[in-house]
Protein backbone atom coordinates (compact mmCIF):
# COMPACT_ATOMS: atom_id res chain seq x y z
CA UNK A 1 87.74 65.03 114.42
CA UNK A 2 90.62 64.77 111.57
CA UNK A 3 94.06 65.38 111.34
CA UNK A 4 93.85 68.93 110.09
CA UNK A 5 90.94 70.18 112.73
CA UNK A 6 93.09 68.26 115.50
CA UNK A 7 96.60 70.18 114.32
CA UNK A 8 94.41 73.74 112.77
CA UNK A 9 95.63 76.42 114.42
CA UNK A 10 92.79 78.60 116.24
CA UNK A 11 91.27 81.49 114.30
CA UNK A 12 92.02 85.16 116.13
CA UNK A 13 88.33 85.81 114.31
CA UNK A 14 86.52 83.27 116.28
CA UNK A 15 88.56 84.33 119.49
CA UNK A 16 87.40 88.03 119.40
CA UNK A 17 83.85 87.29 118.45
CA UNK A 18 83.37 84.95 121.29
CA UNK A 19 85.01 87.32 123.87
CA UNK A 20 82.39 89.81 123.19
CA UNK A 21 79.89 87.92 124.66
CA UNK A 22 79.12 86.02 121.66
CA UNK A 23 77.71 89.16 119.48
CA UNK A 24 79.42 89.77 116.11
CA UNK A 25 81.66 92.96 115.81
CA UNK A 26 81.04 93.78 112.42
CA UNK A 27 83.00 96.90 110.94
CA UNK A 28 80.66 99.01 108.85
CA UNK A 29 81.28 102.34 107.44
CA UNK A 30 79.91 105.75 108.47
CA UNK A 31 80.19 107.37 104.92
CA UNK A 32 79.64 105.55 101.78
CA UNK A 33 81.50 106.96 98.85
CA UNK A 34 80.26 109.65 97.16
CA UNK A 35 80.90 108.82 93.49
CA UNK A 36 80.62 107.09 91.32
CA UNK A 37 77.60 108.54 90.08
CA UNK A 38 75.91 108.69 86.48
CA UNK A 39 73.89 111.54 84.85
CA UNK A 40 72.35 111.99 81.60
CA UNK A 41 73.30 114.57 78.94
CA UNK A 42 71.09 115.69 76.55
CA UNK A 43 72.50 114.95 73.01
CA UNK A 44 73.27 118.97 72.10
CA UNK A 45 75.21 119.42 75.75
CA UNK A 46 77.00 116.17 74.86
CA UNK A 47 77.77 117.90 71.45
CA UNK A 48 79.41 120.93 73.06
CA UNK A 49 80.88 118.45 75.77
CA UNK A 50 82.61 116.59 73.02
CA UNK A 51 83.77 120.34 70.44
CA UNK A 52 85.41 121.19 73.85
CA UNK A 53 87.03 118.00 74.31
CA UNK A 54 88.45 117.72 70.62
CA UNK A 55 89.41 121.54 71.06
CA UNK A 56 91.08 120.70 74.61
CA UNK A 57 92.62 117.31 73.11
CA UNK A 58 94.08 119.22 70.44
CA UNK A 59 96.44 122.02 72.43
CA UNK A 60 96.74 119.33 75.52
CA UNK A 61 99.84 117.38 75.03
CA UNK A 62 98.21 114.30 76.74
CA UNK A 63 94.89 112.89 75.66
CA UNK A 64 92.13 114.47 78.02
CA UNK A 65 89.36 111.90 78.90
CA UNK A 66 85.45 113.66 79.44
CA UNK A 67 85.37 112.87 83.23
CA UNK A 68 88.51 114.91 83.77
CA UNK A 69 87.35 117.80 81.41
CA UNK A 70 84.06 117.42 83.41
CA UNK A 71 85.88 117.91 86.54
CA UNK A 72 88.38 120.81 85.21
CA UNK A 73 85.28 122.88 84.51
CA UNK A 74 83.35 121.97 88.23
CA UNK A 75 86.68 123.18 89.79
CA UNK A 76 86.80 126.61 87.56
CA UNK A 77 82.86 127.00 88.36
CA UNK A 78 83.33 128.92 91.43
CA UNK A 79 85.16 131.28 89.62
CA UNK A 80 82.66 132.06 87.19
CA UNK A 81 79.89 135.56 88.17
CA UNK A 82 76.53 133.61 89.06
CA UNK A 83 75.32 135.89 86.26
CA UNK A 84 76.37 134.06 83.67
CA UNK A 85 75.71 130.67 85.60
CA UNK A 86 72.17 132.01 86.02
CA UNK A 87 71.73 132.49 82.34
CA UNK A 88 73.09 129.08 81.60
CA UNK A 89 70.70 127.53 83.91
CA UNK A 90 67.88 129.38 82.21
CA UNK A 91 68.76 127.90 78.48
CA UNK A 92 69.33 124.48 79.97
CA UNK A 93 65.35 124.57 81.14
């Protein structure tokens, strides 16, 4: 052995892996994030994306990024009639 294994202090990691009978206690999670997750726009839906941005970015005192227009518009959706959702959905196919 050297110096520094002889005078290393003990790792708590090693100590509460081998108290549990030598099996690994690995921490995994339940729920994976959601996001981040990536879609493609057809070129005249990114047109109108981007004439509602500039329109947006030019009454909004701070510059207004797409993600955050594209989330200010999923928030307001479930206050617009399924109607005229309906009749979006319909010129989109």
């Amino acid at each position: 052995m050297s110096k520094l294994e002889t005078n290393a202090k003990p790792s708590k990691l090693n100590k509460s892996t081998k108290s549990n009978n030598g099996g690994s206690n690995r921490v995994t999670k339940n729920n994976p994030k959601d996001y981040p997750r990536s879609y493609k726009l057809d070129p005249e839906v990114m047109n109108v994306l981007k004439s509602t941005l500039d329109k947006i970015n030019e009454i909004s005192p701070k510059k207004v990024s797409e993600t955050r227009l594209l989330k200010a518009l999923i928030i307001l959706s479930p206050k617009i009639e399924d109607e005229k959702i309906l009749k979006a959905l319909k010129e989109v196919w």
